[in-house]
C-alpha atoms as a PDB file:
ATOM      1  CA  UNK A   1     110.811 103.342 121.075  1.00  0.00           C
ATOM      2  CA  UNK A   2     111.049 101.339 118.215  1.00  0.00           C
ATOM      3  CA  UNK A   3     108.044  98.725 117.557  1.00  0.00           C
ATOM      4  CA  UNK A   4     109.969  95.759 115.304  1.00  0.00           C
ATOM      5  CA  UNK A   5     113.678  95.493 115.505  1.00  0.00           C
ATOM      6  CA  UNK A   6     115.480  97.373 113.176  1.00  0.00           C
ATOM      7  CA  UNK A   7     116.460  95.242 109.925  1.00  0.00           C
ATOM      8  CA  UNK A   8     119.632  96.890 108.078  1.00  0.00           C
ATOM      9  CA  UNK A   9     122.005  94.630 107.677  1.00  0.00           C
ATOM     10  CA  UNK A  10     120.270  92.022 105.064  1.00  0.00           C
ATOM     11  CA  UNK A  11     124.043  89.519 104.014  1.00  0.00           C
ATOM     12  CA  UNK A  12     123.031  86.244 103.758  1.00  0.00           C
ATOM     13  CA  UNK A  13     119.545  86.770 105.401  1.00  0.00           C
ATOM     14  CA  UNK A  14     117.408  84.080 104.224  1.00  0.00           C
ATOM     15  CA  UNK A  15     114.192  85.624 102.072  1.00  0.00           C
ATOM     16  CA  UNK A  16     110.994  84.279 101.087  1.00  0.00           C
ATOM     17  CA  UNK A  17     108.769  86.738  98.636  1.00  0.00           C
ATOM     18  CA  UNK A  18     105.647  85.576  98.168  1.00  0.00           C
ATOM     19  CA  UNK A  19     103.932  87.622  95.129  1.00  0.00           C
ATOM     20  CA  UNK A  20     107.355  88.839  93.225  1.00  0.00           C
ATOM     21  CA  UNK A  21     106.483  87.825  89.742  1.00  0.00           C
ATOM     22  CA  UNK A  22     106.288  91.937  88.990  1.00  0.00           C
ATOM     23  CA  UNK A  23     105.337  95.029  90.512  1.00  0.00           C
ATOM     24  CA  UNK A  24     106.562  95.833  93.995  1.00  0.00           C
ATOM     25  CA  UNK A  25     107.920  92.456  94.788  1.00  0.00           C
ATOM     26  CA  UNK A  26     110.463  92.059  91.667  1.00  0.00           C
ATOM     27  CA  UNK A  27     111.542  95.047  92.958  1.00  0.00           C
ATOM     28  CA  UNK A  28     112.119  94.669  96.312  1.00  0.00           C
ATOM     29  CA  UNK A  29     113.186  91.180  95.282  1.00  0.00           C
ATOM     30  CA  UNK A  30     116.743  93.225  93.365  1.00  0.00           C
ATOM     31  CA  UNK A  31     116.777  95.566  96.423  1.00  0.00           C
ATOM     32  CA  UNK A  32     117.310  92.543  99.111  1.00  0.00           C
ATOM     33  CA  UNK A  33     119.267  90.562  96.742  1.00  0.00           C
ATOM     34  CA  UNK A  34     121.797  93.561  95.491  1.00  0.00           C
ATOM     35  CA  UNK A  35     122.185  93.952  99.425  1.00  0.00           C
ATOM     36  CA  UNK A  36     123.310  91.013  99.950  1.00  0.00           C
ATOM     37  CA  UNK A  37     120.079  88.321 101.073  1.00  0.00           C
ATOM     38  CA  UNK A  38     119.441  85.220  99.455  1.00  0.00           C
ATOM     39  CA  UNK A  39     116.118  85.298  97.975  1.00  0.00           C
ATOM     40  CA  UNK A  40     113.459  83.115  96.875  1.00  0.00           C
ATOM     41  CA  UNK A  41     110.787  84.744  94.996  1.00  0.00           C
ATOM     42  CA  UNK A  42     107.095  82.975  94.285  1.00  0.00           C
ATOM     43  CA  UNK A  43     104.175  83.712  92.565  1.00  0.00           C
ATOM     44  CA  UNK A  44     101.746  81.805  90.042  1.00  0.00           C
ATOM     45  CA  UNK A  45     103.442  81.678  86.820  1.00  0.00           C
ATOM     46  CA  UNK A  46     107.070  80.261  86.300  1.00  0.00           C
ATOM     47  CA  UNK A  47     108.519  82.213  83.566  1.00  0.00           C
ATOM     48  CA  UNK A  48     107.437  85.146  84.929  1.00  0.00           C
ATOM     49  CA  UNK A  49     109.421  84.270  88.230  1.00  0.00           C
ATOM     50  CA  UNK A  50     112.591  83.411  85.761  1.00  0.00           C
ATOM     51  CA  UNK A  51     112.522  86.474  83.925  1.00  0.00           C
ATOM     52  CA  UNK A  52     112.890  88.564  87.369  1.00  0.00           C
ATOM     53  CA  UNK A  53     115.353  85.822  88.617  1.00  0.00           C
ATOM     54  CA  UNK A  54     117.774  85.143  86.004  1.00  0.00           C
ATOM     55  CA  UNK A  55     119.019  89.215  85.233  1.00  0.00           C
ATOM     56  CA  UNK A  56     120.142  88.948  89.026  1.00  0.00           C
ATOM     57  CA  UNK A  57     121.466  85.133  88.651  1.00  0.00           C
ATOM     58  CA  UNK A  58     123.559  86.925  85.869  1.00  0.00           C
ATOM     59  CA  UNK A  59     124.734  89.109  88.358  1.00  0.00           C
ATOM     60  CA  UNK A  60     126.025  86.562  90.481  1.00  0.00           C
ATOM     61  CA  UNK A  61     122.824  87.195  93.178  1.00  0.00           C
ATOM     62  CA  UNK A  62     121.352  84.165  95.054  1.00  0.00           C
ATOM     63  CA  UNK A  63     117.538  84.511  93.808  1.00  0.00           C
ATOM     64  CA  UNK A  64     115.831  81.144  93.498  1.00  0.00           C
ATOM     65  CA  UNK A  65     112.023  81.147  91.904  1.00  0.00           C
ATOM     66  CA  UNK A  66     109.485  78.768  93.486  1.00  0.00           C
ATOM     67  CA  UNK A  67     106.241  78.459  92.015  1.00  0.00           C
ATOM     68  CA  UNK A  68     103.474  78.448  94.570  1.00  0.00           C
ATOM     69  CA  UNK A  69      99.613  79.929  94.173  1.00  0.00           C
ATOM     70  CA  UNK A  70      98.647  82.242  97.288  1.00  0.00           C
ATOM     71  CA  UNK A  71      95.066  81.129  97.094  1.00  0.00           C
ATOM     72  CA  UNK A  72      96.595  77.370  97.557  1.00  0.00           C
ATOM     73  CA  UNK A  73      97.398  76.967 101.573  1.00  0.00           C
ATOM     74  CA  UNK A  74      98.793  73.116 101.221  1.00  0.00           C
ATOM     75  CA  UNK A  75     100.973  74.223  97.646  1.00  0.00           C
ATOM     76  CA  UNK A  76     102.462  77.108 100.048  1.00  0.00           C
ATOM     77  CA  UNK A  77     103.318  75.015 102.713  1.00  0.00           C
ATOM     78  CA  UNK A  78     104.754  72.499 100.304  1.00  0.00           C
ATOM     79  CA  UNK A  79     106.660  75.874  98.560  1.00  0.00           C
ATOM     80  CA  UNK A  80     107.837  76.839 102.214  1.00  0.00           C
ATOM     81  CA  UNK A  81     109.532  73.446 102.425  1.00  0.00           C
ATOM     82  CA  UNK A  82     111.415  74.052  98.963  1.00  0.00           C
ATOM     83  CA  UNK A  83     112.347  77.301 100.303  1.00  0.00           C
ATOM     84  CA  UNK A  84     113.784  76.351 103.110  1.00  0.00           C
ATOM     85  CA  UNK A  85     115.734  73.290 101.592  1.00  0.00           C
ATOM     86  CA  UNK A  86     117.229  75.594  98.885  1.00  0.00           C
ATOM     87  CA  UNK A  87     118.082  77.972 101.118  1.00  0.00           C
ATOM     88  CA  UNK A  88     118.571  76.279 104.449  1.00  0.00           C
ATOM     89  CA  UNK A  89     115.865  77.852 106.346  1.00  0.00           C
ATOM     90  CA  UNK A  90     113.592  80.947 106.062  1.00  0.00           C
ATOM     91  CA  UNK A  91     114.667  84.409 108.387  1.00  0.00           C
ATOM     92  CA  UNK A  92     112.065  86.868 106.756  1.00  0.00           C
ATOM     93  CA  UNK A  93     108.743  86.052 104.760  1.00  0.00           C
ATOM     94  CA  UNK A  94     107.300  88.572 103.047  1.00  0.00           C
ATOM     95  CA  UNK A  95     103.712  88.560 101.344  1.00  0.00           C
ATOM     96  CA  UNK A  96     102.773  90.484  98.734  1.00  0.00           C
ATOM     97  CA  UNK A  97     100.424  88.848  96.443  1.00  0.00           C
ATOM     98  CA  UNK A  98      97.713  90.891  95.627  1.00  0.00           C
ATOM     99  CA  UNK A  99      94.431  91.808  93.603  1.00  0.00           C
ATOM    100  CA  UNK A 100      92.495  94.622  92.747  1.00  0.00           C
ATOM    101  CA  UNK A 101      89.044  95.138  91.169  1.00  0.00           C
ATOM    102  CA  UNK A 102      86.950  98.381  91.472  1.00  0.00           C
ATOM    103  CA  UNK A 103      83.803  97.610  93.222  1.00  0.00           C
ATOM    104  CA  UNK A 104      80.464  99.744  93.661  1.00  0.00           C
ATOM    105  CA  UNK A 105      77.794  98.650  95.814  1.00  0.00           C
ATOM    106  CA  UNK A 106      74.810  99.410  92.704  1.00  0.00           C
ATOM    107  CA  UNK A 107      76.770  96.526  91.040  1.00  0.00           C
ATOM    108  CA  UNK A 108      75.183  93.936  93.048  1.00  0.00           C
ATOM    109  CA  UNK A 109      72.751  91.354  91.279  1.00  0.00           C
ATOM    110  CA  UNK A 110      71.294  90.106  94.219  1.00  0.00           C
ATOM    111  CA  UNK A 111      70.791  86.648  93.197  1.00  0.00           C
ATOM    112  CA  UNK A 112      72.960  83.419  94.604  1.00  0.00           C
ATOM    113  CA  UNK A 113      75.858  83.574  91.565  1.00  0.00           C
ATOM    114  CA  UNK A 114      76.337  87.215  92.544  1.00  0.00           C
ATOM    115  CA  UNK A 115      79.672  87.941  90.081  1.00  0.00           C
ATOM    116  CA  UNK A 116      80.106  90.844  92.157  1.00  0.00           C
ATOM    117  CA  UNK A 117      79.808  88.431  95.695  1.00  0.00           C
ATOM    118  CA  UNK A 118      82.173  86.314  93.815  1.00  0.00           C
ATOM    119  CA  UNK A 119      84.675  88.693  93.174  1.00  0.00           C
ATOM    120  CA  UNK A 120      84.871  90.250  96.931  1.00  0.00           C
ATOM    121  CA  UNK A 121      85.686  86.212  97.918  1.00  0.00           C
ATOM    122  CA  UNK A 122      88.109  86.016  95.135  1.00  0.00           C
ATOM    123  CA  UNK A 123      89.948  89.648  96.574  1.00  0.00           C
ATOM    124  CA  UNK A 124      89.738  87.902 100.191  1.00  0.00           C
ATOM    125  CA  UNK A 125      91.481  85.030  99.437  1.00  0.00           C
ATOM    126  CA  UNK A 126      94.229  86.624  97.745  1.00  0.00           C
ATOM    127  CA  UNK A 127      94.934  89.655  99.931  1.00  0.00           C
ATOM    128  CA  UNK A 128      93.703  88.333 103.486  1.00  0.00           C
ATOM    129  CA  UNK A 129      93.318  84.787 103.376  1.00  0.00           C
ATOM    130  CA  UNK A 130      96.552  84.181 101.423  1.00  0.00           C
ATOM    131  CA  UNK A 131      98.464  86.331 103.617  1.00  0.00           C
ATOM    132  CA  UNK A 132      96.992  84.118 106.984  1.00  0.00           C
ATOM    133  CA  UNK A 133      97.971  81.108 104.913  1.00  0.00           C
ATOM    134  CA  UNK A 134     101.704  82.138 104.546  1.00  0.00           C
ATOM    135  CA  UNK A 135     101.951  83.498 108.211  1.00  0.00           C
ATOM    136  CA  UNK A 136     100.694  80.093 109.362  1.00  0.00           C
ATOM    137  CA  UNK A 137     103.016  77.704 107.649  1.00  0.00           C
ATOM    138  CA  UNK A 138     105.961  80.504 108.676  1.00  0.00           C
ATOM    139  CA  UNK A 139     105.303  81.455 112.240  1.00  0.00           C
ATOM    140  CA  UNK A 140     106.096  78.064 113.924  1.00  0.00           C
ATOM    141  CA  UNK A 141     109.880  78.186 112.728  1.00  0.00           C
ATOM    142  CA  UNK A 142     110.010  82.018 113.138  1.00  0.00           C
ATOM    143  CA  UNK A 143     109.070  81.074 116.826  1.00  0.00           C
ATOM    144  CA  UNK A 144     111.647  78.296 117.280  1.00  0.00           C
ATOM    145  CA  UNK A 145     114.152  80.175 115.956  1.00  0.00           C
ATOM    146  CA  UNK A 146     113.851  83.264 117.806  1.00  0.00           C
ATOM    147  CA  UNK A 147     113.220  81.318 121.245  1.00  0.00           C
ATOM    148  CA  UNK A 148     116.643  79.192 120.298  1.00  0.00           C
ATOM    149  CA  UNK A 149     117.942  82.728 120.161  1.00  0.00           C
ATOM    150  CA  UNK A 150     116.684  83.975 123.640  1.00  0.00           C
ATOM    151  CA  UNK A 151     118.043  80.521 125.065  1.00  0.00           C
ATOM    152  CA  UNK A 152     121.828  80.845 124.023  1.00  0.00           C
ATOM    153  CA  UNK A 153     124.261  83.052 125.720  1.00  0.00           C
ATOM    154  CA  UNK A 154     124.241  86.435 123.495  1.00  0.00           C
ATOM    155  CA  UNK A 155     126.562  89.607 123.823  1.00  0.00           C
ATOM    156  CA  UNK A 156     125.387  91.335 121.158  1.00  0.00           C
ATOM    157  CA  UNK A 157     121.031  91.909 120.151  1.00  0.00           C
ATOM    158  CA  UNK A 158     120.402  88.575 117.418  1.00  0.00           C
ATOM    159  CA  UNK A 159     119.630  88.885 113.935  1.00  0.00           C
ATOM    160  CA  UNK A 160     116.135  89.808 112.727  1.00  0.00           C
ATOM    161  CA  UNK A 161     113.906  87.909 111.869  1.00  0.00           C
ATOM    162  CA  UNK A 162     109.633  87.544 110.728  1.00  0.00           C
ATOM    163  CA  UNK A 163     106.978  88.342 108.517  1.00  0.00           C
ATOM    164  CA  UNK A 164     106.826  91.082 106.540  1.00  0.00           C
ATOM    165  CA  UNK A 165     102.716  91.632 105.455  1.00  0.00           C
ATOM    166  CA  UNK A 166     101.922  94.176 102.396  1.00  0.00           C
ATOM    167  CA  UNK A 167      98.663  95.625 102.417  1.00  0.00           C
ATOM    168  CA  UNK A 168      97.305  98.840 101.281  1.00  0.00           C
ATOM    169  CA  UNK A 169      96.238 102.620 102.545  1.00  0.00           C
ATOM    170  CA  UNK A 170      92.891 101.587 101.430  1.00  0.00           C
ATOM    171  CA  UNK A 171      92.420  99.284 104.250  1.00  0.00           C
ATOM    172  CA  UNK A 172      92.298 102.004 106.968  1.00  0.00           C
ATOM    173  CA  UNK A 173      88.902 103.175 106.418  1.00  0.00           C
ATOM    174  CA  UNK A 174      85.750 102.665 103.821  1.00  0.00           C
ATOM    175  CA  UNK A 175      86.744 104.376 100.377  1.00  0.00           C
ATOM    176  CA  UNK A 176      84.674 104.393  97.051  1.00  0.00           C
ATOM    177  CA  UNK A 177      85.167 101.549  94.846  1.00  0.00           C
ATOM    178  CA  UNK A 178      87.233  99.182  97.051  1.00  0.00           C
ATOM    179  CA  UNK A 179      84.139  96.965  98.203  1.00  0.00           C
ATOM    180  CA  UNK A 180      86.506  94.281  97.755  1.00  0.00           C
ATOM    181  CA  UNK A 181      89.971  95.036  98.139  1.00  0.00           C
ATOM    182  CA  UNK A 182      89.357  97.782 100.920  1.00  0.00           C
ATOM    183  CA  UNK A 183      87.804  95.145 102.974  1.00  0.00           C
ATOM    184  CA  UNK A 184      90.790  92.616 102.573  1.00  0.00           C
ATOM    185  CA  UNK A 185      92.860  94.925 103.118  1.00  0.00           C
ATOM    186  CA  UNK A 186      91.414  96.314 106.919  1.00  0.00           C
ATOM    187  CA  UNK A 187      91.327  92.275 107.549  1.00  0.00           C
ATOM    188  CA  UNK A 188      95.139  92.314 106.707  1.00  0.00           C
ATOM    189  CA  UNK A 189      95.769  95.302 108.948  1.00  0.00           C
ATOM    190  CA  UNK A 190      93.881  94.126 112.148  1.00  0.00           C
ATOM    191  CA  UNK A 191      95.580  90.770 111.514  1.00  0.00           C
ATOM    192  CA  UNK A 192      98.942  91.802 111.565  1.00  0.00           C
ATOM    193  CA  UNK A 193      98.581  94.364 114.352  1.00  0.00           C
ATOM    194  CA  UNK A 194      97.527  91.235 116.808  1.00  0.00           C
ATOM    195  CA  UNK A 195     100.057  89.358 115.003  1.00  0.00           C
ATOM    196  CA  UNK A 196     102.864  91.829 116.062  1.00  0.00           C
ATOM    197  CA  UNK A 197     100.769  91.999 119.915  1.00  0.00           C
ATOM    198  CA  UNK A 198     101.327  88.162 119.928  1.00  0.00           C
ATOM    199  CA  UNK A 199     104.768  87.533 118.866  1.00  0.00           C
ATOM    200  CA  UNK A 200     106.863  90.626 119.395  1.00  0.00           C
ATOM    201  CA  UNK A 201     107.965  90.077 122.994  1.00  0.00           C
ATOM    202  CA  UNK A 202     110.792  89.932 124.711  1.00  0.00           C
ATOM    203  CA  UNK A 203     111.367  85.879 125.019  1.00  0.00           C
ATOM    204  CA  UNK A 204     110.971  86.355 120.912  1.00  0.00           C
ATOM    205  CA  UNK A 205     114.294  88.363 121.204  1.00  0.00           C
ATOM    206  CA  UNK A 206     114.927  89.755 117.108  1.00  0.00           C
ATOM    207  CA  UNK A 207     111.252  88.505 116.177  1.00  0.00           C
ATOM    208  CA  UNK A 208     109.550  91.216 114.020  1.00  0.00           C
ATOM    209  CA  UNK A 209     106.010  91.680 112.630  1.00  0.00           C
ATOM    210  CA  UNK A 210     105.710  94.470 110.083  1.00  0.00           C
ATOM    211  CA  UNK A 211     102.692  95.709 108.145  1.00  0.00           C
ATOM    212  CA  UNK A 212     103.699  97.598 104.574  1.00  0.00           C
ATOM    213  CA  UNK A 213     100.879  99.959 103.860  1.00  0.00           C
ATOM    214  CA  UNK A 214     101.528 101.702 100.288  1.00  0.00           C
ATOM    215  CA  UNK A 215      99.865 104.320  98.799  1.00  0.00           C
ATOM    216  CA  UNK A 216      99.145 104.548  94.806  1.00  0.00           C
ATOM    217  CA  UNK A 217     102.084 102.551  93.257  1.00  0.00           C
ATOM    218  CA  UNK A 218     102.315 102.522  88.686  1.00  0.00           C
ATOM    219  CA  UNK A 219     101.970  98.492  88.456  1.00  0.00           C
ATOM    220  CA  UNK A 220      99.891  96.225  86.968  1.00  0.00           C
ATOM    221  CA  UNK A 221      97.126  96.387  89.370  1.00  0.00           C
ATOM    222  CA  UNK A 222      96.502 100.276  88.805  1.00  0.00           C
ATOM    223  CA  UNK A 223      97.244 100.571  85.325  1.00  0.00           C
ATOM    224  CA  UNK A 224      93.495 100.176  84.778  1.00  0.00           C
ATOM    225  CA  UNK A 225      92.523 103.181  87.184  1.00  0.00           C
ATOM    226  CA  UNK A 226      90.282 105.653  85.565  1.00  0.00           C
ATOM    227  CA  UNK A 227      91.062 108.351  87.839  1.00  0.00           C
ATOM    228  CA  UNK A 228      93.583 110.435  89.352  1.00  0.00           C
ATOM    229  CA  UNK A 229      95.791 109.095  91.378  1.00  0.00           C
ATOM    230  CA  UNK A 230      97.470 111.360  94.100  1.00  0.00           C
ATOM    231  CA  UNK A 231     101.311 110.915  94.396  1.00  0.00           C
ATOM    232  CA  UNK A 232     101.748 108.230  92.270  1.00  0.00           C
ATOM    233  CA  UNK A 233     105.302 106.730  92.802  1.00  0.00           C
ATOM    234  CA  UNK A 234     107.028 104.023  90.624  1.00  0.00           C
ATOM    235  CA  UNK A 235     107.649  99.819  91.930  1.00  0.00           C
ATOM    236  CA  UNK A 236     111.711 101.127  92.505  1.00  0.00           C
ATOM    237  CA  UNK A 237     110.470 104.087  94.824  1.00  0.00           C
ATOM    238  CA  UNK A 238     108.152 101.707  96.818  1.00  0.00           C
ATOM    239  CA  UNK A 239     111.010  99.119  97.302  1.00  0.00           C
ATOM    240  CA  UNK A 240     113.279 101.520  98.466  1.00  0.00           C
ATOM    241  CA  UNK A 241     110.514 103.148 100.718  1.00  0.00           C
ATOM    242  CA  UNK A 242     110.357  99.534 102.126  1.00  0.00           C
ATOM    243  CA  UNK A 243     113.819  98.587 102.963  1.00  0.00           C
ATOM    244  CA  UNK A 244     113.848 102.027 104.914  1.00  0.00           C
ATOM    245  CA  UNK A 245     111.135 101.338 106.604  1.00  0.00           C
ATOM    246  CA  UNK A 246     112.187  98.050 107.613  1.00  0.00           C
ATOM    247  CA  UNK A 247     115.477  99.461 109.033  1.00  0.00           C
ATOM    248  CA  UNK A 248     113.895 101.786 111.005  1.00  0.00           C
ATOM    249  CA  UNK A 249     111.891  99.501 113.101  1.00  0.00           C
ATOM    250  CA  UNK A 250     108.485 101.193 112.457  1.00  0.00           C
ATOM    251  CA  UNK A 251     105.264  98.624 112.708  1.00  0.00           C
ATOM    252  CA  UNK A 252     103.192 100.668 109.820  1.00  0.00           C
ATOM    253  CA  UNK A 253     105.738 101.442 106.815  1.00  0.00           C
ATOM    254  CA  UNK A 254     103.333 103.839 104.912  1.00  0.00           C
ATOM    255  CA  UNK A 255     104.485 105.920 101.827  1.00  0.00           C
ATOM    256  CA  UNK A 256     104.753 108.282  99.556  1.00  0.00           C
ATOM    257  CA  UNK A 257     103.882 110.483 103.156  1.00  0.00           C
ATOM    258  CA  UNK A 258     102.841 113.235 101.198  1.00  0.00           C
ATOM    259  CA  UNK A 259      99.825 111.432 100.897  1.00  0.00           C
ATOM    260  CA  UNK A 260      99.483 108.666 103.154  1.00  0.00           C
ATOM    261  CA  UNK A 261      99.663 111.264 105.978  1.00  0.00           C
ATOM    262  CA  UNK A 262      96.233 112.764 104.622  1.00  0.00           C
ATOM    263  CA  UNK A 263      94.782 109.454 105.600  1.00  0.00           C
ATOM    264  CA  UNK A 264      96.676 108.330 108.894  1.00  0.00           C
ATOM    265  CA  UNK A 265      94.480 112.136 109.731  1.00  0.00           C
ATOM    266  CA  UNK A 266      91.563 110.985 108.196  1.00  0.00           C
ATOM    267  CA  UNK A 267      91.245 107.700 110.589  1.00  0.00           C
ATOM    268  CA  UNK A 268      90.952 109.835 113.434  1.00  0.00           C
ATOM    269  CA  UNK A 269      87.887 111.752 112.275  1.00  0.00           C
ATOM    270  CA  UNK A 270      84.663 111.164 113.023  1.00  0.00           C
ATOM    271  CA  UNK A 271      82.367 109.805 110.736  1.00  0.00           C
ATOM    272  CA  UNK A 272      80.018 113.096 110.332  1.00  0.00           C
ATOM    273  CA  UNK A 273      83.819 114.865 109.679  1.00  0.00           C
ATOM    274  CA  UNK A 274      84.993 111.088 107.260  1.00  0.00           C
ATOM    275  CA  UNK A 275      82.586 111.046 105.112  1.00  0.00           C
ATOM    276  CA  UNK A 276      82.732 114.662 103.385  1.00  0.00           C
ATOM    277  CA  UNK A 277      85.737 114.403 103.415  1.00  0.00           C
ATOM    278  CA  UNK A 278      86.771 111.479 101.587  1.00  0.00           C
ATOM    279  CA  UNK A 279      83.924 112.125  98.468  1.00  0.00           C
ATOM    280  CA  UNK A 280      85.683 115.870  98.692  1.00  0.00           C
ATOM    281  CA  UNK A 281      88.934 114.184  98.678  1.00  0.00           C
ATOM    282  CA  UNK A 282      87.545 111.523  95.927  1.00  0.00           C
ATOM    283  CA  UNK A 283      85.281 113.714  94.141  1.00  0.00           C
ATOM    284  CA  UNK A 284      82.369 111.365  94.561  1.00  0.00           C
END
């Protein structure tokens, strides 16, 4: 039994990206427009927004760029509003902004300007908080919507519609160096599981709630890794693992599986078993 419905047919489906300046979310931001959605992509910095927009513009794709600062949860409701005016509502949201800096727990100063302190807030507000924000000033229409749906006389199952949350493989249990972004990351997780218990029900008839839980992806945010990194896949692999994922109504869409299955096993050890085996796994 599926958990989310299944989203495949994406022609005119009305997209909000939230964190699609680069990485993972310029390319999933081609992938949904190439298929057909209308897209509106947002992230911090304009020209980085218009040099992912305008190759697809010159393709003849709908892709609209709309400033708007995760960390900001008035600026995104005022950039939801935009959205939904350019586009003439919102059927999927998708979050993606994100931040990572290696953490270690000897690094703390102690004192009240802790820079260390200061950077697990900053990682909390970008990849938790930021993602509450968005599903706050989203889930109202996503609600009306759907309900509208389950109200009208129907002969066939409606379109899909809801929040798509990207998190990380690093969120499902304590691993060296992610202090920070580990921590944000289990928040996003247990959020959008009781999202998903809350809103996927049967009066919500083609409302979905679906976490994206990647694995070790070349962008930006890695680039600075100084170790190995297991099954390291490319931004165009991840996109494509995502638009599968969303089609076939899975809750968790985890990838590259060759590794992210190691994992899924390694949440259901105990900790006397966890332990060993992550610094084995780690080298730590």
């Amino acid at each position: 039994m599926a958990c989310n419905p299944k989203l495949r047919d994406w022609a005119r489906r009305r997209v909000w990206l939230l964190g699609a300046s680069s990485g993972i979310g310029a390319a999933l931001a081609a992938h949904l427009a190439g298929a057909g959605a209308r897209v509106a992509i947002s992230g911090r910095r304009r020209e980085a927004l218009e040099a992912v927009a305008a190759p697809l513009r010159g393709r003849g794709l709908t892709v609209i760029p709309v400033p708007a600062d995760a960390s900001d949860a008035a600026g995104l409701a005022a950039a939801r509003d935009q959205v939904a005016a350019a586009l003439g509502g919102i059927d999927i949201g998708i979050y993606l902004a994100g931040d990572y800096v290696p953490l270690r727990a000897w690094d703390f100063a102690g004192g009240a300007a802790d820079p260390v302190l200061a950077q697990v807030e900053r990682l909390n507000r970008v990849n938790f908080l930021g993602a509450a924000a968005f599903a706050a000033c989203l889930v109202p229409g996503l609600l009306d919507a759907a309900r509208a749906e389950g109200d009208a006389a129907r002969t066939s199952p409606p379109p899909p519609c809801g929040l798509v949350l990207v998190g990380s493989v690093a969120g499902y249990r304590g691993l060296p160096k992610a202090l920070g972004y580990g921590a944000a990351k289990a928040a996003l997780i247990h959020f959008a599981e009781g999202l998903h218990l809350d809103l996927v029900r049967p009066e919500n008839p083609g409302l979905g709630v679906w976490l994206v839980s990647p694995g070790f992806v070349a962008t930006r945010l890695t680039a600075g890794n100084d170790f190995a990194m297991p099954a390291l896949i490319g931004e165009d692999e991840a996109a494509r693992a995502i638009v599968a994922g969303l089609a076939s109504g899975a809750f968790d869409i985890h990838f590259p599986k060759r590794f992210t299955g190691w994992l899924k096993f390694a949440r259901l050890l105990p900790y006397r078993l966890y332990f060993p085996f992550i610094r084995r796994l780690t080298g730590e």
